[in-house]
Protein backbone atom coordinates (compact mmCIF):
# COMPACT_ATOMS: atom_id res chain seq x y z
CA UNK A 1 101.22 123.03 80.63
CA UNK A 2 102.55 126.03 82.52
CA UNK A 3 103.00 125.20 86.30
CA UNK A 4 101.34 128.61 88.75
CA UNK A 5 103.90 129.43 91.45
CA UNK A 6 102.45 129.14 94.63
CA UNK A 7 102.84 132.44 96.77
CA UNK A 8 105.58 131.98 99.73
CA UNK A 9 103.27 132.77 102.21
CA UNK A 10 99.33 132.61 102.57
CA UNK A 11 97.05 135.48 102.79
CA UNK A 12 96.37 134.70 106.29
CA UNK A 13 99.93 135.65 107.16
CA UNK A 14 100.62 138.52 105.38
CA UNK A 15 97.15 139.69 106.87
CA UNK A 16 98.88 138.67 110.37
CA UNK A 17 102.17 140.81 109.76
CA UNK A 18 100.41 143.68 108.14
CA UNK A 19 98.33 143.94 111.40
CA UNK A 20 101.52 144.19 113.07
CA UNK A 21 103.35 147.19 111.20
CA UNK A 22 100.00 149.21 112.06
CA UNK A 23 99.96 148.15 115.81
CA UNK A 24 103.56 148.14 116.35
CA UNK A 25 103.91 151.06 114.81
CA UNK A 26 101.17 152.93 116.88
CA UNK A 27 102.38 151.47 119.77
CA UNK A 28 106.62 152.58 119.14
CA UNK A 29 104.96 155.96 118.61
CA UNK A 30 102.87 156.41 121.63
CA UNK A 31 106.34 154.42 123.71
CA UNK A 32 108.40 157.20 122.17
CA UNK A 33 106.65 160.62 122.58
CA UNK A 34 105.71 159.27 126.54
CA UNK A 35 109.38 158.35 127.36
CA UNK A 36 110.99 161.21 125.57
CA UNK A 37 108.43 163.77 127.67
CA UNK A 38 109.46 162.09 131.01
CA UNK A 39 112.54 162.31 130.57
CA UNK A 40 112.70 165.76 129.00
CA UNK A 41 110.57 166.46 132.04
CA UNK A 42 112.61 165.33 134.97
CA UNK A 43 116.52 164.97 133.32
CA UNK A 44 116.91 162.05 135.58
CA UNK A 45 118.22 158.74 134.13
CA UNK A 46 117.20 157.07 137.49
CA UNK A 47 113.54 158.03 137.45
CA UNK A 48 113.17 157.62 133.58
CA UNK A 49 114.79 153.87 134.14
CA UNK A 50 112.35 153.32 137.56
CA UNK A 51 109.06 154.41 135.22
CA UNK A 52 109.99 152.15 132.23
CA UNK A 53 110.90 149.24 134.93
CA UNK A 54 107.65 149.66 136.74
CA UNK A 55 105.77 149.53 133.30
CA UNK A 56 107.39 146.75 132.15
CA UNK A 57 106.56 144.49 135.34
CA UNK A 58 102.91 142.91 133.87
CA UNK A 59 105.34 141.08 131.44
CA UNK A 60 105.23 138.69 133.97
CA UNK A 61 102.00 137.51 133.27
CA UNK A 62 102.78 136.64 129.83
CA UNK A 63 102.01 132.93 130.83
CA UNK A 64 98.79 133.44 131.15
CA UNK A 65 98.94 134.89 127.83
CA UNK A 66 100.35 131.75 126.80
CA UNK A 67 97.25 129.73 128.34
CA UNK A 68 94.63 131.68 126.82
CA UNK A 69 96.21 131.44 123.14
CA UNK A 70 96.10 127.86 123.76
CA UNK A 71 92.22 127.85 124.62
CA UNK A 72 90.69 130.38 122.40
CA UNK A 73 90.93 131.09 119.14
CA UNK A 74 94.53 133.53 118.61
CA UNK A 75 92.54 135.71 115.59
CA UNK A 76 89.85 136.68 118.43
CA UNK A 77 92.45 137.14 121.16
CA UNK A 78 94.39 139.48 118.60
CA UNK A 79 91.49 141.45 117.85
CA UNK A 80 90.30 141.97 121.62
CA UNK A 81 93.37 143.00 122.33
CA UNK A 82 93.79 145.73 119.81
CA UNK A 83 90.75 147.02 120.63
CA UNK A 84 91.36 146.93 124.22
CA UNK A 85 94.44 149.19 123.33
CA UNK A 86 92.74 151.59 121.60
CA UNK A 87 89.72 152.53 124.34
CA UNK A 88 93.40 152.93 126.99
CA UNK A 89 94.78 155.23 124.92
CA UNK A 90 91.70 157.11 124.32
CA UNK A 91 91.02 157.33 128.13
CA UNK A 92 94.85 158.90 128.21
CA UNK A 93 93.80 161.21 125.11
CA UNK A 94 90.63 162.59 127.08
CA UNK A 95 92.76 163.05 130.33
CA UNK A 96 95.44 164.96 128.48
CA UNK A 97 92.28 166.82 127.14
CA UNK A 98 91.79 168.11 131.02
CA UNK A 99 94.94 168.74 132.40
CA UNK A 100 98.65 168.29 131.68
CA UNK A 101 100.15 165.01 131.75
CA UNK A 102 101.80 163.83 135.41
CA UNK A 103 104.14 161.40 135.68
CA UNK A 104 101.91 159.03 137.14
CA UNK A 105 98.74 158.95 135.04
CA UNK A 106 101.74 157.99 132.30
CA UNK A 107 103.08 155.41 134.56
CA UNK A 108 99.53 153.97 134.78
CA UNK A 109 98.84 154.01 131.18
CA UNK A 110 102.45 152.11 129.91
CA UNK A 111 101.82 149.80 132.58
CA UNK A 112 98.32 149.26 131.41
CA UNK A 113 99.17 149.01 127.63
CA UNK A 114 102.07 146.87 128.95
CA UNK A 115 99.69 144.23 130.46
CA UNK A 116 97.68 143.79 127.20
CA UNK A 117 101.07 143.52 125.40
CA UNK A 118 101.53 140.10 127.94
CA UNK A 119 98.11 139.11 126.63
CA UNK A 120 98.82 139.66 122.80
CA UNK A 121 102.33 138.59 122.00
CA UNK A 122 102.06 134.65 123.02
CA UNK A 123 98.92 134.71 120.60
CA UNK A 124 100.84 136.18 117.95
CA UNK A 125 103.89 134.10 118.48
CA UNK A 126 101.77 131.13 118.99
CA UNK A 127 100.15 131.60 115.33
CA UNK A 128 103.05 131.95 113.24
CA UNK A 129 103.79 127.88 112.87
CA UNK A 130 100.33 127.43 111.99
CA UNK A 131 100.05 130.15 109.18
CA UNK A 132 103.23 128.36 107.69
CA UNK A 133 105.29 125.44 106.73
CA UNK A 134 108.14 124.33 109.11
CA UNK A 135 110.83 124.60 106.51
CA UNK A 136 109.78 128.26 105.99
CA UNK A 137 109.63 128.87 109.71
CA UNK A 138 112.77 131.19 110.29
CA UNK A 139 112.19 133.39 107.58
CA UNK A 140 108.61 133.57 108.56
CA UNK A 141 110.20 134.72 112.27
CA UNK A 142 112.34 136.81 110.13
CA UNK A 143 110.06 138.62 108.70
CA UNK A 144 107.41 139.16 111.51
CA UNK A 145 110.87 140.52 113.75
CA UNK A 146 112.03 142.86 110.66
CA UNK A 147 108.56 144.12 110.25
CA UNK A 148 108.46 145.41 113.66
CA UNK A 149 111.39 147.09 113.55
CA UNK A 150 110.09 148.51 110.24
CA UNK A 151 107.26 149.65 112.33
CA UNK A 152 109.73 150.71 115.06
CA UNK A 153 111.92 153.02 112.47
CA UNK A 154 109.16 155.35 111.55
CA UNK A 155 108.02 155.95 114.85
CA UNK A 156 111.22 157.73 116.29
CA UNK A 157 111.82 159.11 112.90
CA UNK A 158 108.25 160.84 113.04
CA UNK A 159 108.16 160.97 116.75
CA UNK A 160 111.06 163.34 116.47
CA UNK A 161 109.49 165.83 114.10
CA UNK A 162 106.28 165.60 115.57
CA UNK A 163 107.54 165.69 119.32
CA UNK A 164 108.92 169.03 118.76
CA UNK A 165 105.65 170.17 116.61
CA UNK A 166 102.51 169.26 118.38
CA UNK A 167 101.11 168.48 121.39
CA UNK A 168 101.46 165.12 122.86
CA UNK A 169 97.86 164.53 122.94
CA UNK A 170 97.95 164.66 118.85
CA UNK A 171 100.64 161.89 118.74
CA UNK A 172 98.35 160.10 121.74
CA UNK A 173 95.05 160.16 119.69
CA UNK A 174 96.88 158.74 116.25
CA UNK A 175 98.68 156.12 118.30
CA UNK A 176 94.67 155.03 119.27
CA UNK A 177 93.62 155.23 115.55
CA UNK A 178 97.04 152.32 114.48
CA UNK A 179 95.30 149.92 117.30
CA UNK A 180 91.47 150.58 116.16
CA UNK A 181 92.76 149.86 112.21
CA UNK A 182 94.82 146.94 113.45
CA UNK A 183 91.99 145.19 115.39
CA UNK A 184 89.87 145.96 112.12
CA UNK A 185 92.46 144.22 109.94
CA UNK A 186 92.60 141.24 112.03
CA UNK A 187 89.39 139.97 111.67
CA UNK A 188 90.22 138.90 108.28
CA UNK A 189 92.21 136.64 109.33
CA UNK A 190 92.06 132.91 109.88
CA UNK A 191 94.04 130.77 112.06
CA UNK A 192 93.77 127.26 112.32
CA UNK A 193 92.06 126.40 115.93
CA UNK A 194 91.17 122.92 117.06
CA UNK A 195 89.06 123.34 120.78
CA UNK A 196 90.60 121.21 123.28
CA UNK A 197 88.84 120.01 127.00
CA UNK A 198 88.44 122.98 128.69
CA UNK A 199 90.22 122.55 132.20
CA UNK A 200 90.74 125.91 134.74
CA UNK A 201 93.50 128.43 133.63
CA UNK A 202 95.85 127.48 136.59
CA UNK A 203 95.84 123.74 135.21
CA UNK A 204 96.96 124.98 131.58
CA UNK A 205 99.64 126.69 133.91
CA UNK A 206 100.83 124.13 135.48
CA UNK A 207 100.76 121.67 132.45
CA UNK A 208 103.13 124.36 130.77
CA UNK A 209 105.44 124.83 133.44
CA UNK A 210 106.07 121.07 133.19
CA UNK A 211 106.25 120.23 130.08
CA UNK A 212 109.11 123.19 129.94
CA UNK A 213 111.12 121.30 133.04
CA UNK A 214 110.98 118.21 131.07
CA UNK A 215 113.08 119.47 128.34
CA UNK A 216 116.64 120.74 129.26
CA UNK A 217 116.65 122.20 125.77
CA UNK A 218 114.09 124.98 126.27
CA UNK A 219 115.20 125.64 130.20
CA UNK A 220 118.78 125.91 128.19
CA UNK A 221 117.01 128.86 125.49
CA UNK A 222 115.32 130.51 128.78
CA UNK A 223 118.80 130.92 130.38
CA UNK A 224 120.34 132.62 127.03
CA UNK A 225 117.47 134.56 126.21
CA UNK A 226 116.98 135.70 130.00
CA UNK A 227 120.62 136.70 130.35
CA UNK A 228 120.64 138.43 126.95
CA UNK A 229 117.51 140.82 128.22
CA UNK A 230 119.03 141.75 131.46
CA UNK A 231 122.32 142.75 129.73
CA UNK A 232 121.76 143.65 126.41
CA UNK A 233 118.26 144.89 126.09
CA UNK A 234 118.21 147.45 128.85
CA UNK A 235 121.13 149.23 127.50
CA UNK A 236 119.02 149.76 124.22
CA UNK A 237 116.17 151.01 126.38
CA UNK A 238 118.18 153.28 128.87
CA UNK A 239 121.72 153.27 127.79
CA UNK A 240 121.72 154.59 124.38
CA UNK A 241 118.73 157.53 124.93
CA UNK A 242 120.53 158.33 127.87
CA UNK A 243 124.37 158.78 126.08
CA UNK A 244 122.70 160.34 123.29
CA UNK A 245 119.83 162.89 125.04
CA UNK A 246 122.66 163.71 128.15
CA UNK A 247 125.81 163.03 127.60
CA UNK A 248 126.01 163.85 123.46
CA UNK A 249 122.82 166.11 124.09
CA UNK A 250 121.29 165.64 120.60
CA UNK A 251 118.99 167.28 118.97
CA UNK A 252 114.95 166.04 119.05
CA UNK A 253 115.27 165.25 115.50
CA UNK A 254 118.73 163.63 115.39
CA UNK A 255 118.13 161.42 118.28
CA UNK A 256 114.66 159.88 116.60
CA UNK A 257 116.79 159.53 113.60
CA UNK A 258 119.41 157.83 115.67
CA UNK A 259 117.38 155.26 117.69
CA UNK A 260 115.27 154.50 114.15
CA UNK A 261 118.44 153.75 112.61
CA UNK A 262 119.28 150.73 115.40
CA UNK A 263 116.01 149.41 114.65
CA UNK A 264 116.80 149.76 111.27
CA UNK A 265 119.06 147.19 111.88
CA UNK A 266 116.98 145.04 113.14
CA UNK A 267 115.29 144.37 109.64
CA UNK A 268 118.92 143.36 108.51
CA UNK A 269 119.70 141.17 110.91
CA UNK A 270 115.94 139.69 110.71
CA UNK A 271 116.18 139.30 106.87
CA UNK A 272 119.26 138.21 107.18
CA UNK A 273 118.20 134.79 109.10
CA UNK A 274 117.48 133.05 106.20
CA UNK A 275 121.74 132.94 105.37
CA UNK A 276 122.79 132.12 108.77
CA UNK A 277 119.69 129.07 110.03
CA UNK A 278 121.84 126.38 107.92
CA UNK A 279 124.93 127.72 109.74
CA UNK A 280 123.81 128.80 113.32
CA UNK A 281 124.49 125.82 115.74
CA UNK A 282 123.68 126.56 119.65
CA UNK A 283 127.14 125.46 120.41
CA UNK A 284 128.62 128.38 118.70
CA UNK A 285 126.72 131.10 119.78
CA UNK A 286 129.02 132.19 122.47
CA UNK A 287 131.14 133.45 119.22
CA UNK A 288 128.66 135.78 118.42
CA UNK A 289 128.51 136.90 122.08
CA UNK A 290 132.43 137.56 121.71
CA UNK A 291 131.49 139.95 118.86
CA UNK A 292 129.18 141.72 120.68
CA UNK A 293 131.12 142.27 123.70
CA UNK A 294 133.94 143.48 121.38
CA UNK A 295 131.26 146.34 119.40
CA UNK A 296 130.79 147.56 122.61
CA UNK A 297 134.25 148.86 123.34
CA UNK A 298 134.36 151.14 120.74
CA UNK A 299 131.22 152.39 122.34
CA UNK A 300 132.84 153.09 125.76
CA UNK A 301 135.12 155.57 123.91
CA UNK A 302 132.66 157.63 121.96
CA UNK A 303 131.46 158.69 125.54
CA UNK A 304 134.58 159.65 127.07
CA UNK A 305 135.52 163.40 127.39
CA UNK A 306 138.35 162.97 125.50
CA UNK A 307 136.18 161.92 122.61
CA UNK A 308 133.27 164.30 122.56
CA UNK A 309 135.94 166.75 122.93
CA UNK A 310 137.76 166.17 119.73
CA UNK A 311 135.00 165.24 117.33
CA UNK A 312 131.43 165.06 118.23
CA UNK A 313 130.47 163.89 114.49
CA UNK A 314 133.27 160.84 114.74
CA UNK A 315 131.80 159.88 117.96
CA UNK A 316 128.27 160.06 117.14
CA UNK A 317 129.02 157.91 114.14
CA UNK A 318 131.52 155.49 115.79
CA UNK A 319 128.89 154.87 118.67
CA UNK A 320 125.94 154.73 116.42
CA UNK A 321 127.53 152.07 113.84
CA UNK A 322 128.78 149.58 116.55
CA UNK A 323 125.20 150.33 118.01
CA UNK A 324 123.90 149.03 114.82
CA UNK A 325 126.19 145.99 114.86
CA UNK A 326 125.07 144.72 118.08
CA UNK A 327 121.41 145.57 117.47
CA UNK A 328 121.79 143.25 114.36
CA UNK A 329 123.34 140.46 115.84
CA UNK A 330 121.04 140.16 119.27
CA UNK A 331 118.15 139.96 116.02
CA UNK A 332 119.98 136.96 114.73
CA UNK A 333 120.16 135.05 117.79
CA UNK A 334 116.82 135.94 119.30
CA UNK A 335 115.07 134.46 116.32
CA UNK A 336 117.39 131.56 116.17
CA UNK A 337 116.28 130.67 119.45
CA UNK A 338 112.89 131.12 118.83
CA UNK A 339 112.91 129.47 116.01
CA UNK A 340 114.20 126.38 117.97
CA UNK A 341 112.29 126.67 121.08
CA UNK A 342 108.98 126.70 118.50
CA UNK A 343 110.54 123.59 115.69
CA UNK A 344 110.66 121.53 119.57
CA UNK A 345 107.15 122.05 120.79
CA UNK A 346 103.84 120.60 119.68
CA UNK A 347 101.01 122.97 118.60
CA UNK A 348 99.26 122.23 122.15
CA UNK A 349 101.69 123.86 123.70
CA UNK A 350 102.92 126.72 121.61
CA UNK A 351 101.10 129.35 123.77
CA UNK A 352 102.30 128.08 127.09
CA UNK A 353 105.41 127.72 125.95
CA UNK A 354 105.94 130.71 124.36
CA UNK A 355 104.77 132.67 126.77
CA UNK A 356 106.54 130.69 129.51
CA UNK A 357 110.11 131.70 127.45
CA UNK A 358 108.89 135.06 126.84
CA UNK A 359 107.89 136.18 130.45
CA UNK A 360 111.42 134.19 132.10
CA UNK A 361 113.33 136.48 129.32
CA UNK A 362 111.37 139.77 129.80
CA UNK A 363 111.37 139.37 133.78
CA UNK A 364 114.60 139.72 133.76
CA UNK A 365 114.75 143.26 131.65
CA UNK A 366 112.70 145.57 134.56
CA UNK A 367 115.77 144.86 137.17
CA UNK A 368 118.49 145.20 133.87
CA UNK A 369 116.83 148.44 133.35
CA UNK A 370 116.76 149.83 137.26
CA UNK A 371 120.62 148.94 137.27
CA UNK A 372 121.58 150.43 134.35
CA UNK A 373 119.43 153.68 135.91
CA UNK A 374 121.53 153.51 139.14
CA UNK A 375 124.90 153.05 137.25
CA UNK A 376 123.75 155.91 134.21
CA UNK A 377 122.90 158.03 136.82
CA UNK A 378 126.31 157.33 139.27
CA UNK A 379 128.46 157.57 136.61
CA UNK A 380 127.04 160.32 134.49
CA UNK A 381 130.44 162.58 134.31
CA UNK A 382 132.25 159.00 133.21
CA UNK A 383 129.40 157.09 131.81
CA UNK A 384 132.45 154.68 129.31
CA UNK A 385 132.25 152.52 132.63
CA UNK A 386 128.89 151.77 132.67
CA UNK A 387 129.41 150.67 128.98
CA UNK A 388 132.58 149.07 129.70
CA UNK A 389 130.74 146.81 132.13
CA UNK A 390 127.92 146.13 129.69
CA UNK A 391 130.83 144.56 127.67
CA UNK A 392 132.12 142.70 130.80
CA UNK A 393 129.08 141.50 131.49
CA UNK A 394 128.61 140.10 128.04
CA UNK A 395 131.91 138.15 127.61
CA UNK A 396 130.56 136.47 131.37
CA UNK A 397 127.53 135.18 129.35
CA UNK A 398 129.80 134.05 126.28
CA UNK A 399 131.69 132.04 128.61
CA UNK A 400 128.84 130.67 130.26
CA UNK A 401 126.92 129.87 126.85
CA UNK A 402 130.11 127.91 125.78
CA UNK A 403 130.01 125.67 129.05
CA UNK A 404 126.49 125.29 129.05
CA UNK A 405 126.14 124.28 125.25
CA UNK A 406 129.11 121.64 125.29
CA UNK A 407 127.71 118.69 125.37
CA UNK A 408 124.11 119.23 123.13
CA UNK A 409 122.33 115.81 121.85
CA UNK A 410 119.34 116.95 119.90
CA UNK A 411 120.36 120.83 119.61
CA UNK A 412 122.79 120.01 117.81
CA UNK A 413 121.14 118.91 114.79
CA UNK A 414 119.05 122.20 114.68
């Protein structure tokens, strides 16, 4: 009797990460044209770094997020969201119908489309155990992570041609149409939900916050992945469009082929989970730290006169492979930790908890990002120091991780 192979993952997931390349992908496309027209608008690295800050502050209410994934069902929450997306972005399509685009009705609209982000991520984060098995957990992490970079890649790629082609409210109204299909998409889906006694939101708040003081283990993961997005992440945000668009001056086209490359990387480090989970212990992460802060000196050179001087090509290719490298390995370790966090915390909880290690890490980003801004911008004539601190800053947090992770009891069997 012939055995049928059961497929990897159900039809419920696969559903879940399809929705996700079209609303990721509408969303990196939208992010893209709006943050390459500020800053092509004003050539200052301080007020393109103060805009994306002030955008990113509703992160911060990610635990809320958290709360509501817990209560309602997550397919409903995903689709609302979506949707909710799609009518912003229209209302930003019809204003860029009236006049041109200011600075602050753009402001407005990230911020906006930042807040429902807070909303939507814990839900989708929150869903993932439940659509599969725990053995098949990091690969499932894997592949939701690669996918949006997937997402990510085509949107500078095509942002660049299209930047330069047609009018920003074309690339507006077809970032609308990704949410509307996603939200569509979504409905198909179905995610196990079990309705629990309904107490007030500030309760399922406070129920969160301490179950995540009880366990050292997650307040550990907060620390890392915190410290991680006030270092690391910002100079992916500000740092490298700011080396490549001022101080390399690239071209529209080479600089969205550029940053989709990095997030190309992404997928490899993302794939590449499932050969590293039997491996990865917490206590060794400060290694891969070490290796990061190393990729980055290389870096610092591409930007110095000297360099740009002698070979533009060489250092365009030096700084975009090391670039790469540390894109790939923050991917590892981010979904490690996730991975982790998730494998320690009852279904219950997942939202809260999620969300509660999601906002702590992303807080920290907005004030990363208004510091590398003031350093860019002080240092734009010598801008291998503000790299060169990235890298100090980094081999800080690899000595830190090391003490911190010393003594582990239960981490260290994950």
């Amino acid at each position: 009797m012939v055995s049928i192979q059961q497929p990897a993952f159900s039809k419920d997931f696969l559903f879940a990460v399809l929705g996700q390349i079209i609303s990721i992908l509408g969303a990196a496309l939208l992010r893209f044209a709006l943050s390459l027209y500020v800053l092509d608008l004003t050539g200052r690295a301080d007020l393109f770094a103060g805009l994306l800050a002030i955008s990113s502050i509703p992160l911060l209410f990610s635990p809320i997020g958290g709360a509501l994934a817990d209560r309602f069902n997550k397919r409903n929450l995903m689709v609302l969201f979506d949707m909710i997306s799609g009518v912003i972005i229209c209302c930003l399509f019809l204003s860029l119908s009236v006049k041109e685009p200011s600075i602050i009705v753009i402001g407005t609209v990230m911020t906006l489309l930042t807040f429902i982000s807070a909303m939507y991520t814990p839900a989708v984060l929150a869903s993932i155990p439940l659509l599969v098995t725990n053995n098949k957990l990091e690969q499932a992490n894997g592949i939701v992570q690669g996918i949006q970079a997937l997402s990510q890649i085509a949107a500078p790629v095509l942002g660049g041609l299209l930047y330069s082609m047609l009018p920003l409210k074309i690339l507006v109204i077809v970032s609308a149409i990704f949410f509307f299909c996603s939200s569509i998409l979504e409905m198909f889906i179905t995610i196990p939900f079990t309705k629990h006694t309904q107490q007030s939101i500030l309760k399922d708040l406070q129920v969160g916050f301490r179950y995540v003081g009880k366990h050292t283990f997650i307040l550990k993961c907060i620390v890392l992945a915190a410290s991680l997005n006030f270092i690391l992440t910002p100079f992916f945000i500000i740092g490298v469009p700011i080396i490549l668009r001022i101080a390399m001056q690239t071209s529209d086209i080479l600089y969205g082929i550029t940053m989709g490359t990095i997030d190309f990387a992404t997928i490899i480090g993302a794939l590449s989970i499932g050969l590293f989970a039997k491996h990865l212990r917490m206590n060794r992460l400060y290694k891969w730290l070490l290796l990061i802060a190393l990729c980055a000196i290389p870096i610092a050179f591409t930007v110095t006169p000297f360099a740009l001087q002698q070979s533009f090509a060489l250092s365009f290719l030096v700084f975009t492979g090391c670039s790469i490298a540390i894109a790939m390995l923050i991917t590892v370790l981010s979904i490690f930790v996730i991975t982790a966090v998730q494998k320690q915390t009852p279904n219950e909880h997942l939202g809260k908890v999620m969300a509660i290690i999601t906002a702590s890490a992303q807080c920290t980003a907005p004030f990363g990002q208004i510091l590398y801004g003031i350093v860019f911008e002080a240092t734009q004539h010598a801008m291998y120091w503000s790299v060169l601190l990235m890298s100090i800053s980094v081999l800080l947090l690899a000595f830190i991780a090391k003490k911190m992770w010393q003594q582990t009891g239960s981490e260290e069997a994950l």
